[in-house]
N, C-alpha and C. Protein backbone atom coordinates (compact mmCIF):
# COMPACT_ATOMS: atom_id res chain seq x y z
N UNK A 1 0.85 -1.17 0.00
CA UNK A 1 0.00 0.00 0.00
C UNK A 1 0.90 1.24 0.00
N UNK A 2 0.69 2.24 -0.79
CA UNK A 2 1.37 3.59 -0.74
C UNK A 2 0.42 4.71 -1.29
N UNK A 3 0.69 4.80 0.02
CA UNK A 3 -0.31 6.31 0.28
C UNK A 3 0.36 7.72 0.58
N UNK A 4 0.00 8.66 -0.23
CA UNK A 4 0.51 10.49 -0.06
C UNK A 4 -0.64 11.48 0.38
N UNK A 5 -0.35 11.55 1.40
CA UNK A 5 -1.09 12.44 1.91
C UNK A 5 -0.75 14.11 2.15
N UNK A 6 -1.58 14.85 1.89
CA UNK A 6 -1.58 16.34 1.44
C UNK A 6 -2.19 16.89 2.35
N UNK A 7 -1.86 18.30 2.45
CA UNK A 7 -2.84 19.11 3.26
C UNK A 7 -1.71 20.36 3.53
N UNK A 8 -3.07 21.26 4.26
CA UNK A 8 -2.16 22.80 4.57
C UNK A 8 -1.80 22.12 5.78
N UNK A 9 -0.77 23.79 6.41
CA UNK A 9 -0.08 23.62 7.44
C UNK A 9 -1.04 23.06 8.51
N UNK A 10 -1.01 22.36 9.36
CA UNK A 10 -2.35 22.38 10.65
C UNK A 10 -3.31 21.45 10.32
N UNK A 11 -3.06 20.34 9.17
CA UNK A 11 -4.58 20.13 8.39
C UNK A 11 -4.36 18.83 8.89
N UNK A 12 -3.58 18.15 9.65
CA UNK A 12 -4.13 16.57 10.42
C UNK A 12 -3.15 15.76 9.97
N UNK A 13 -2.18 15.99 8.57
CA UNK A 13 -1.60 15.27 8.18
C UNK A 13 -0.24 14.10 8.71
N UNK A 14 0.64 15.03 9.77
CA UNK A 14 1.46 14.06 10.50
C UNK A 14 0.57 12.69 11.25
N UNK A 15 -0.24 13.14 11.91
CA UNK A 15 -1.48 12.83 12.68
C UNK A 15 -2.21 11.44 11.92
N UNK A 16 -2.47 11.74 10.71
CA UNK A 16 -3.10 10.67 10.09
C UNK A 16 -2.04 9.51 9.28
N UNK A 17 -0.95 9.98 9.33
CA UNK A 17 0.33 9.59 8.41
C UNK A 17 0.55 8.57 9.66
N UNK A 18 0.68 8.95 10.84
CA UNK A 18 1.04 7.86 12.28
C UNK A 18 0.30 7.15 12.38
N UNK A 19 -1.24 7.41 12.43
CA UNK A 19 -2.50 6.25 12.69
C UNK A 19 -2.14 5.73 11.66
N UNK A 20 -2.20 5.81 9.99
CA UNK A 20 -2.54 4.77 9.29
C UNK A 20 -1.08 4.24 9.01
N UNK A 21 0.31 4.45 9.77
CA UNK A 21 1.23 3.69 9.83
C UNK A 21 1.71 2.20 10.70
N UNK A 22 0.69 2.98 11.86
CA UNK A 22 0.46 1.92 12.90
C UNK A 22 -0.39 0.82 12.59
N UNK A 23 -1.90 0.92 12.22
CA UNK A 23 -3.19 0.31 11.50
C UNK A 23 -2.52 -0.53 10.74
N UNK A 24 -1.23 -0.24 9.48
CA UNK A 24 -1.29 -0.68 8.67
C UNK A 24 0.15 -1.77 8.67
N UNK A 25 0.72 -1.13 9.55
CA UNK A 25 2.38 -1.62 10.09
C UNK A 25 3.11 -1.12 8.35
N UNK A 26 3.09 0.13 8.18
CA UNK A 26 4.21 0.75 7.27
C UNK A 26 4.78 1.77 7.42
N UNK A 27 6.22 1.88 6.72
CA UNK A 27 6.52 3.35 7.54
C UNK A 27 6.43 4.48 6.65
N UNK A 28 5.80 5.59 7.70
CA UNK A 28 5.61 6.50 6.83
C UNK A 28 6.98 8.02 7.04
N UNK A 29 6.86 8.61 5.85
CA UNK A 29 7.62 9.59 5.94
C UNK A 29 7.50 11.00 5.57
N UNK A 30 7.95 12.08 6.44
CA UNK A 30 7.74 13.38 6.20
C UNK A 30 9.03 14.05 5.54
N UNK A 31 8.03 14.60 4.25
CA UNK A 31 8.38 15.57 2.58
C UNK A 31 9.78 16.43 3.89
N UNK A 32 9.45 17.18 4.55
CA UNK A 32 10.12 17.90 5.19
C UNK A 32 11.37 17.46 5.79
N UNK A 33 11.89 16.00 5.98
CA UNK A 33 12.91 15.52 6.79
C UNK A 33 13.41 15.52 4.69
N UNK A 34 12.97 14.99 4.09
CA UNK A 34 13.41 15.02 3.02
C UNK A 34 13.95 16.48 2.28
N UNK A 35 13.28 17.77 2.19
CA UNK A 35 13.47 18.74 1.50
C UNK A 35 14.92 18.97 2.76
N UNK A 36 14.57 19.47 3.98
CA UNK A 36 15.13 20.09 5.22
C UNK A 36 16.73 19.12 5.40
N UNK A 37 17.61 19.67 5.21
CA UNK A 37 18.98 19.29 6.20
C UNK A 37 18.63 19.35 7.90
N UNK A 38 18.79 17.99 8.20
CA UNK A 38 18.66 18.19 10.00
C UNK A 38 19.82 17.90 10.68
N UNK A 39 19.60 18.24 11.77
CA UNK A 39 21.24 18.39 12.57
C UNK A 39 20.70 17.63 14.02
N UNK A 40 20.83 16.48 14.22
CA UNK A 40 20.33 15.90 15.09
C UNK A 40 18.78 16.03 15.75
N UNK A 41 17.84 15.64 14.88
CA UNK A 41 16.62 15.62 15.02
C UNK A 41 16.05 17.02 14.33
N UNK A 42 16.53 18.22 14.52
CA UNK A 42 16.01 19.07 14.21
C UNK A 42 16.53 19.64 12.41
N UNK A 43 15.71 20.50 12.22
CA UNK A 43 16.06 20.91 10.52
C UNK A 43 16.31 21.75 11.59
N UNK A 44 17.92 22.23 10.07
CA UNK A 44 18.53 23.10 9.99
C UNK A 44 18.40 24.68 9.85
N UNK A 45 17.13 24.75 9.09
CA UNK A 45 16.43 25.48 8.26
C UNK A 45 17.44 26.15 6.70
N UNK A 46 18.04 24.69 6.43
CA UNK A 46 19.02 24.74 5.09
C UNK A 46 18.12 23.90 4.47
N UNK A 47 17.98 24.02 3.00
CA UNK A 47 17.52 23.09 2.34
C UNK A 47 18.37 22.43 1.84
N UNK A 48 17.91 20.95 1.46
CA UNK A 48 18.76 19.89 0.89
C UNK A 48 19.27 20.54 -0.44
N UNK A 49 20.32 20.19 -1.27
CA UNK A 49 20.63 20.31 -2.65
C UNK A 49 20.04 19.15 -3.20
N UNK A 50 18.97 20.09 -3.92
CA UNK A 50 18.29 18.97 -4.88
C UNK A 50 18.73 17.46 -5.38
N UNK A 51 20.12 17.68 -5.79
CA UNK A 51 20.57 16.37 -5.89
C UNK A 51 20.51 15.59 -5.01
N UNK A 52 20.95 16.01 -3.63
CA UNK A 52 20.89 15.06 -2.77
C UNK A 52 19.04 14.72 -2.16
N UNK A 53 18.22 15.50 -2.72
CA UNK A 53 17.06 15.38 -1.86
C UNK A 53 16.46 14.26 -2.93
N UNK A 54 16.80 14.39 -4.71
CA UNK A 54 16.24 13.43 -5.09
C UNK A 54 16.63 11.89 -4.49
N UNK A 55 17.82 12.24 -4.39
CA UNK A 55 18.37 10.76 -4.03
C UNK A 55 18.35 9.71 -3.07
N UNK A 56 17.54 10.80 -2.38
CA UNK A 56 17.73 10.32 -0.71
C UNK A 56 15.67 9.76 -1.32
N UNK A 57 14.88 10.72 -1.55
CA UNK A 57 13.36 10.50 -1.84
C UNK A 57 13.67 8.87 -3.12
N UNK A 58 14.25 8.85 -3.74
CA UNK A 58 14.68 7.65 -4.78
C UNK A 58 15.02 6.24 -3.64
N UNK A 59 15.99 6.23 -2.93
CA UNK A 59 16.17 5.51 -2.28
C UNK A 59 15.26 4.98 -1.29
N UNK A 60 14.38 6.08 -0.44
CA UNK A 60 13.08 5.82 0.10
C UNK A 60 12.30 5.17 -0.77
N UNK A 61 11.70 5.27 -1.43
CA UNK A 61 10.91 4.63 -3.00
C UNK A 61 11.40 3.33 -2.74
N UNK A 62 12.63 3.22 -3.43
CA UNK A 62 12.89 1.53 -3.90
C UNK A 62 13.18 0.65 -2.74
N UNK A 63 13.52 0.92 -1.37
CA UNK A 63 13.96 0.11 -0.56
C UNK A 63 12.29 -0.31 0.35
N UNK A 64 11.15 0.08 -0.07
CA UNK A 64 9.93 0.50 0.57
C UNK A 64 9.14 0.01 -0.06
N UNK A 65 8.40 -1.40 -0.18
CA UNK A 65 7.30 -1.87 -0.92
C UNK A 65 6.05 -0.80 -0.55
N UNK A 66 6.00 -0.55 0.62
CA UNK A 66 4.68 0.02 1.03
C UNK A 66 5.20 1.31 2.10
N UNK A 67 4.56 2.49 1.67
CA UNK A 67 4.55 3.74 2.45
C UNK A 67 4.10 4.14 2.50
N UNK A 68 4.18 4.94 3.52
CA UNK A 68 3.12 6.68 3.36
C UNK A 68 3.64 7.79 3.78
N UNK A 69 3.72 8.53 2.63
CA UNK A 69 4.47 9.97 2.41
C UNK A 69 3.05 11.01 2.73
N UNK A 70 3.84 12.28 3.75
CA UNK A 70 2.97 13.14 3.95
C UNK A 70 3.88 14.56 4.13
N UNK A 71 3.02 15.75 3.05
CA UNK A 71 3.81 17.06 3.28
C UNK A 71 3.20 17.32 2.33
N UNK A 72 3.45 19.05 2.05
CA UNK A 72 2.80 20.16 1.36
C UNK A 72 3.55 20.60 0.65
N UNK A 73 4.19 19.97 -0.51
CA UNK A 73 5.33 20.39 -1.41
C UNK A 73 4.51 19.59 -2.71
N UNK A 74 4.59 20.95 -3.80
CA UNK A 74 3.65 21.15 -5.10
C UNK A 74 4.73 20.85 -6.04
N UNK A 75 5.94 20.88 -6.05
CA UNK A 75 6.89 21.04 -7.18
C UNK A 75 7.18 19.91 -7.37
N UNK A 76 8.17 19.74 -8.85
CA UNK A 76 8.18 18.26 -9.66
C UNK A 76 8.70 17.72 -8.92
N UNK A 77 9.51 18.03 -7.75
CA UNK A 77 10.21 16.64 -7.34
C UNK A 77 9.70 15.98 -6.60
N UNK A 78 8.07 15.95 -6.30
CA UNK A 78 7.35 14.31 -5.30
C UNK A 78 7.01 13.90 -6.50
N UNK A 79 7.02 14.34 -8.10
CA UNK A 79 5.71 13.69 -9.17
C UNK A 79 6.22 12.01 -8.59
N UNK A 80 7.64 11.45 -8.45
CA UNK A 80 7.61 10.47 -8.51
C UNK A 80 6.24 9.49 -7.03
N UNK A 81 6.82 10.52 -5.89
CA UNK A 81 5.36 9.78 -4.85
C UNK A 81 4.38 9.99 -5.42
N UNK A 82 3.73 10.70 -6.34
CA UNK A 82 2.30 11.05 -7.31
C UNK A 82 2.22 9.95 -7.64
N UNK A 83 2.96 9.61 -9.14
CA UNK A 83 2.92 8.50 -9.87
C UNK A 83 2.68 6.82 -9.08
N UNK A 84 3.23 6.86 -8.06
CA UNK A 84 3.76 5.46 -7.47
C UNK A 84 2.07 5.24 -6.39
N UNK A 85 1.61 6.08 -5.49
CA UNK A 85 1.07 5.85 -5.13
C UNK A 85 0.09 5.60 -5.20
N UNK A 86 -0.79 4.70 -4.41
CA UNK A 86 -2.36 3.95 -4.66
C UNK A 86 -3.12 4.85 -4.26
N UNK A 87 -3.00 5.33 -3.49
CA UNK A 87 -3.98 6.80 -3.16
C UNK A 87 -3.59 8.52 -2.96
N UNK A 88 -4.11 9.30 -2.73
CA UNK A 88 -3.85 10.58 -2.57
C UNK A 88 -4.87 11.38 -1.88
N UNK A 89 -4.72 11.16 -0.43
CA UNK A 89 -5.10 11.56 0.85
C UNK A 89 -5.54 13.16 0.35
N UNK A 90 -6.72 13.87 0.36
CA UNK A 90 -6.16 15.37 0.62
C UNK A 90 -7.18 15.96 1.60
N UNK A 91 -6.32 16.25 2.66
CA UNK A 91 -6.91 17.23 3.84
C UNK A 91 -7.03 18.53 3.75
N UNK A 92 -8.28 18.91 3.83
CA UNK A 92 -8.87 20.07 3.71
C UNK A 92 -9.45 21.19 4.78
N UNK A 93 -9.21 20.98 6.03
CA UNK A 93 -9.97 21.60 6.85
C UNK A 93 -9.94 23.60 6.57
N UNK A 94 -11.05 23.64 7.26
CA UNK A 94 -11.13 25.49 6.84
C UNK A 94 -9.10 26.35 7.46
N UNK A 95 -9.18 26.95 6.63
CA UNK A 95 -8.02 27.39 6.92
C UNK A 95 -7.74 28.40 8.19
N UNK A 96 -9.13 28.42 8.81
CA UNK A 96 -9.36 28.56 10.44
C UNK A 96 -8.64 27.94 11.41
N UNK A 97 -9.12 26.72 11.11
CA UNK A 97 -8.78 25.48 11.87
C UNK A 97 -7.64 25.16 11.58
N UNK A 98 -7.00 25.15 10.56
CA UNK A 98 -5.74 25.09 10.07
C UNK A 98 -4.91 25.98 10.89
N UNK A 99 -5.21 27.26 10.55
CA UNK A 99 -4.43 28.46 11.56
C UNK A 99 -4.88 28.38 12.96
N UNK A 100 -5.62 27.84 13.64
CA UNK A 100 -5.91 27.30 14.91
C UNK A 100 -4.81 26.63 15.87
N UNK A 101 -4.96 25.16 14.62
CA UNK A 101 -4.18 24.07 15.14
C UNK A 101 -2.63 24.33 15.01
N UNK A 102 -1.89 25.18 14.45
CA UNK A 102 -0.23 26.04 14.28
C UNK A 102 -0.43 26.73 15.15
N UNK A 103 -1.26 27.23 15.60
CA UNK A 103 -0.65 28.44 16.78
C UNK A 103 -1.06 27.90 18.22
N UNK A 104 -1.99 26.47 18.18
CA UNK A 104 -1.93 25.43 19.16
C UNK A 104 -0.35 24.97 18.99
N UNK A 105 -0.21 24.25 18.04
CA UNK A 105 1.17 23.65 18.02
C UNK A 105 2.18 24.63 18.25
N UNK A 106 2.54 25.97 18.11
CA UNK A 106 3.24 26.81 18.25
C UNK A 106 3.51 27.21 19.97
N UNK A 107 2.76 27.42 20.33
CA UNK A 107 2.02 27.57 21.67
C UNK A 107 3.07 26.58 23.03
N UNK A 108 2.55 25.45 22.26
CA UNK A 108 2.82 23.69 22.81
C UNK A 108 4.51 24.00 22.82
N UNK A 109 4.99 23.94 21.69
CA UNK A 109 6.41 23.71 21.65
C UNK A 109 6.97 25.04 21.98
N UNK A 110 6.53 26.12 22.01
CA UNK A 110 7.37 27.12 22.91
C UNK A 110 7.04 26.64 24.62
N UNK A 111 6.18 26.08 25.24
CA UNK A 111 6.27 26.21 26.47
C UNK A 111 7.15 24.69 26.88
N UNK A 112 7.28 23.62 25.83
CA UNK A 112 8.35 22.57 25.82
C UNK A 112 6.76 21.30 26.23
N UNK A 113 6.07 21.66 25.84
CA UNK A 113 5.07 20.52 25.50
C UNK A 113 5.05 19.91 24.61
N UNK A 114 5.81 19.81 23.10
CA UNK A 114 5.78 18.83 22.20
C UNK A 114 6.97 19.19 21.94
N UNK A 115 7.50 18.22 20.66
CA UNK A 115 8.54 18.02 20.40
C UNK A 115 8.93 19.10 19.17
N UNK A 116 9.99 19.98 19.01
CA UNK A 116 10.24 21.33 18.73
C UNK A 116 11.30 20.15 16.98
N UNK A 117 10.83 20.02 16.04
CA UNK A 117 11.39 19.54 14.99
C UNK A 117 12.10 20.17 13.93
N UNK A 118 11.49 21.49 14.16
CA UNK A 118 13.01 22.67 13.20
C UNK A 118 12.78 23.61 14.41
N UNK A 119 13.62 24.41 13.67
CA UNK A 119 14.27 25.45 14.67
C UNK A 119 12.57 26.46 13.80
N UNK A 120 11.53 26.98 15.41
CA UNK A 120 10.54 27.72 14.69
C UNK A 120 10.80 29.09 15.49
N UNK A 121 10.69 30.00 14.65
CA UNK A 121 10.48 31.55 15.81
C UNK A 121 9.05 32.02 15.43
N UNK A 122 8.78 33.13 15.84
CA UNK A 122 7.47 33.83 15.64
C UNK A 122 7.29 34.28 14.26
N UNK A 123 8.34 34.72 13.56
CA UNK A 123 8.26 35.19 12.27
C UNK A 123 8.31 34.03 11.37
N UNK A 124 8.71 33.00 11.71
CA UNK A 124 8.68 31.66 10.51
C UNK A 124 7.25 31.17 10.85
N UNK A 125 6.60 31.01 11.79
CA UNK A 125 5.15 31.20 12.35
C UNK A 125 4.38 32.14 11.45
N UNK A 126 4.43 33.16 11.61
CA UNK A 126 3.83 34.24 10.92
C UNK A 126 4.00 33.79 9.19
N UNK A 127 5.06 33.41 8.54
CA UNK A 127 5.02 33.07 7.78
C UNK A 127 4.39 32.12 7.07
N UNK A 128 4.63 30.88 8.33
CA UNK A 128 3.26 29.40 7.66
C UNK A 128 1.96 29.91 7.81
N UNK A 129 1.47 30.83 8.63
CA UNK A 129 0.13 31.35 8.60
C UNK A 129 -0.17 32.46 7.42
N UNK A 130 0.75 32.64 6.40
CA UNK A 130 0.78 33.36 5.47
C UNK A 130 0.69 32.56 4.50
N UNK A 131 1.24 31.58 4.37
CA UNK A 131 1.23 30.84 3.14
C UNK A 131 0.28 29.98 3.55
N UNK A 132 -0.29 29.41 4.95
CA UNK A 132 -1.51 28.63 4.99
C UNK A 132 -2.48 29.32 4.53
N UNK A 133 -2.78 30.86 4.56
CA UNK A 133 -4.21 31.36 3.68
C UNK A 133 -4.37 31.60 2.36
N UNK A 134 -3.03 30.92 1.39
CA UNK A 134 -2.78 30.73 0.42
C UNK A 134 -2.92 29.22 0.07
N UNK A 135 -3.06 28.44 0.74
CA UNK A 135 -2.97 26.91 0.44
C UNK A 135 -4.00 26.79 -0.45
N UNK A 136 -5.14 26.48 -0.74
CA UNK A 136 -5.81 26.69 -1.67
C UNK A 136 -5.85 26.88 -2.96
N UNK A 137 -4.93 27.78 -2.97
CA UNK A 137 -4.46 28.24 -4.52
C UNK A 137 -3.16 27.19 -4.94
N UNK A 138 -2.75 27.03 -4.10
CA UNK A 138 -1.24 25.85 -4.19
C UNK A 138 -2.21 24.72 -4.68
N UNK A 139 -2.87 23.78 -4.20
CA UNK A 139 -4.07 23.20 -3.89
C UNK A 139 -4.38 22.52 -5.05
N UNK A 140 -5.11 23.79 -5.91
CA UNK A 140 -5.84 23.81 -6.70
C UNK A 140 -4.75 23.46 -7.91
N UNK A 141 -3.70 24.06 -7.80
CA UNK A 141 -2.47 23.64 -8.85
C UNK A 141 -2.05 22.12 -8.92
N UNK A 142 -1.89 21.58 -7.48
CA UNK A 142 -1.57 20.48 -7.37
C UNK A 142 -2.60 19.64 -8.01
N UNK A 143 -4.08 19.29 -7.81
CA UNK A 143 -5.28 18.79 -8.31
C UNK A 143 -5.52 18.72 -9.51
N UNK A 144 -4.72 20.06 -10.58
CA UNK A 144 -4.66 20.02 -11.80
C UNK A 144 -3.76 19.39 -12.42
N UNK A 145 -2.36 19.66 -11.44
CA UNK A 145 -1.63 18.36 -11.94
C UNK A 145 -1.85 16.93 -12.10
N UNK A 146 -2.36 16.71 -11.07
CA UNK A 146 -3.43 14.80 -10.71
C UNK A 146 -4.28 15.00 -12.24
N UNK A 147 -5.09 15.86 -12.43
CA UNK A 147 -5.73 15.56 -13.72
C UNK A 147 -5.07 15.72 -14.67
N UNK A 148 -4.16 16.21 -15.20
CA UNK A 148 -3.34 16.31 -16.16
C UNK A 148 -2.67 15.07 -16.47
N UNK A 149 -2.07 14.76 -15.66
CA UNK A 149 -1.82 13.21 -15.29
C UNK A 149 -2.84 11.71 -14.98
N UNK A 150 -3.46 12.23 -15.25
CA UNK A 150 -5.10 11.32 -15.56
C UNK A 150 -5.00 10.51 -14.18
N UNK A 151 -4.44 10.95 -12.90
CA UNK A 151 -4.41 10.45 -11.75
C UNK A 151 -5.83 10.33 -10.44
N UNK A 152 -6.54 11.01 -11.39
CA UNK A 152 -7.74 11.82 -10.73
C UNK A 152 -8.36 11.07 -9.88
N UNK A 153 -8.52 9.17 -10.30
CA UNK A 153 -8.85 8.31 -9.49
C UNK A 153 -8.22 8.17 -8.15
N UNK A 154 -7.12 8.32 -8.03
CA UNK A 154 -6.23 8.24 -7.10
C UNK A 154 -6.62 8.87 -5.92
N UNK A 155 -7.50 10.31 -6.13
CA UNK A 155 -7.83 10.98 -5.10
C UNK A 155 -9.02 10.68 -3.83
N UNK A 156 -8.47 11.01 -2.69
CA UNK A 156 -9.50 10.86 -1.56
C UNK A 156 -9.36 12.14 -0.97
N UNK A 157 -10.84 12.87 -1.16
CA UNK A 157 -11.05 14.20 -0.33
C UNK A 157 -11.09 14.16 1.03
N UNK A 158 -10.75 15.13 2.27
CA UNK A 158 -11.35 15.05 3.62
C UNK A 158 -11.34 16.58 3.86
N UNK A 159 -12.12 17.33 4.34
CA UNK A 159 -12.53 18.26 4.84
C UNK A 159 -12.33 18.50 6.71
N UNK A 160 -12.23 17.30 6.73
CA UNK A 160 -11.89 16.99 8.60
C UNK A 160 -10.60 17.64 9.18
C-alpha cells in the first residue's frame, strides 16, 4: 500500500500519516525531513541540494514496498510519490482550523510541551500562517496536476 497524503499547514496530516502507519504496520515519511537538512533531530532550516534530496526520496521509493508519504510540497520533485502511489489523501480543513491548530502547536512547543522539529520563531510562524491562507491556490495547482496526469482516481477528499 502507498499512500501520499496532502494538506495545509495544521490540516491533520502528520497525525493521520502515524494512525494509518500503525493500523497498517508501514513506515511513513515526512516531505520535510526530506526537502530540510537536520542536525540531530532538528532541521537546519538549510535546504537539501536537490541532488541530494532526489536521491535520498529515490532511495526511500525503492527500498519500501509500502509507504506513506505526507507534506505540502507542489513542485516536480514528489511527481515520482504522485505516480507510485495507490492513493492521494487530501486534507482540507477550513483554513481557520488550520491556523488554529499552528498556533496550538506553536504555543505547545514554545512552552516545551511537544517536540520542537526545526528550529521555529514567531516570524517563521507568521510566515506558515501566510502561506496557509494561500494553500488553496497551491491546492488547486496540485489537483490540476493529478488531472493532467489522468491520476484523478487516485484521489480521496477530507474536509476533517
Amino acid at each position: 500500500m502507498k499512500i501520499f497524503i496532502i494538506g495545509g499547514a495544521g490540516s491533520g496530516k502528520t497525525t493521520l500519516a502515524k494512525k494509518l502507519s500503525k493500523q497498517y504496520h508501514i513506515p511513513h515519511f515526512d516531505l520535510d525531513e526530506i526537502n530540510w537538512i537536520n542536525d540531530n533531530g532538528q532541521s537546519s532550516g538549510v535546504k537539501r541540494d536537490k541532488k541530494e534530496r532526489s536521491l535520498l526520496l529515490h532511495n526511500l521509493l525503492e527500498t519500501n514496498s509500502d509507504w506513506i508519504f505526507e507534506g505540502i510540497y507542489f513542485k516536480n520533485w514528489i511527481d515520482p510519490i504522485i505516480e507510485q502511489a495507490d492513493k492521494i489523501i487530501v486534507l482540507n480543513p477550513s483554513k481557520w482550523l488550520r491556523c488554529y491548530r499552528c498556533f496550538k502547536r506553536f504555543i505547545k512547543r514554545k512552552l516545551g510541551l511537544e517536540p520542537f522539529p526545526h528550529k521555529e520563531t514567531f516570524i517563521s510562524f507568521l510566515k506558515l500562517i501566510r502561506w496557509n491562507h494561500n494553500y488553496e491556490a497551491y491546492l488547486a495547482i496540485f489537483l490540476q496536476k493529478i488531472k493532467d496526469k489522468n491520476l484523478d482516481k487516485k484521489i480521496e477528499k477530507s474536509s476533517d
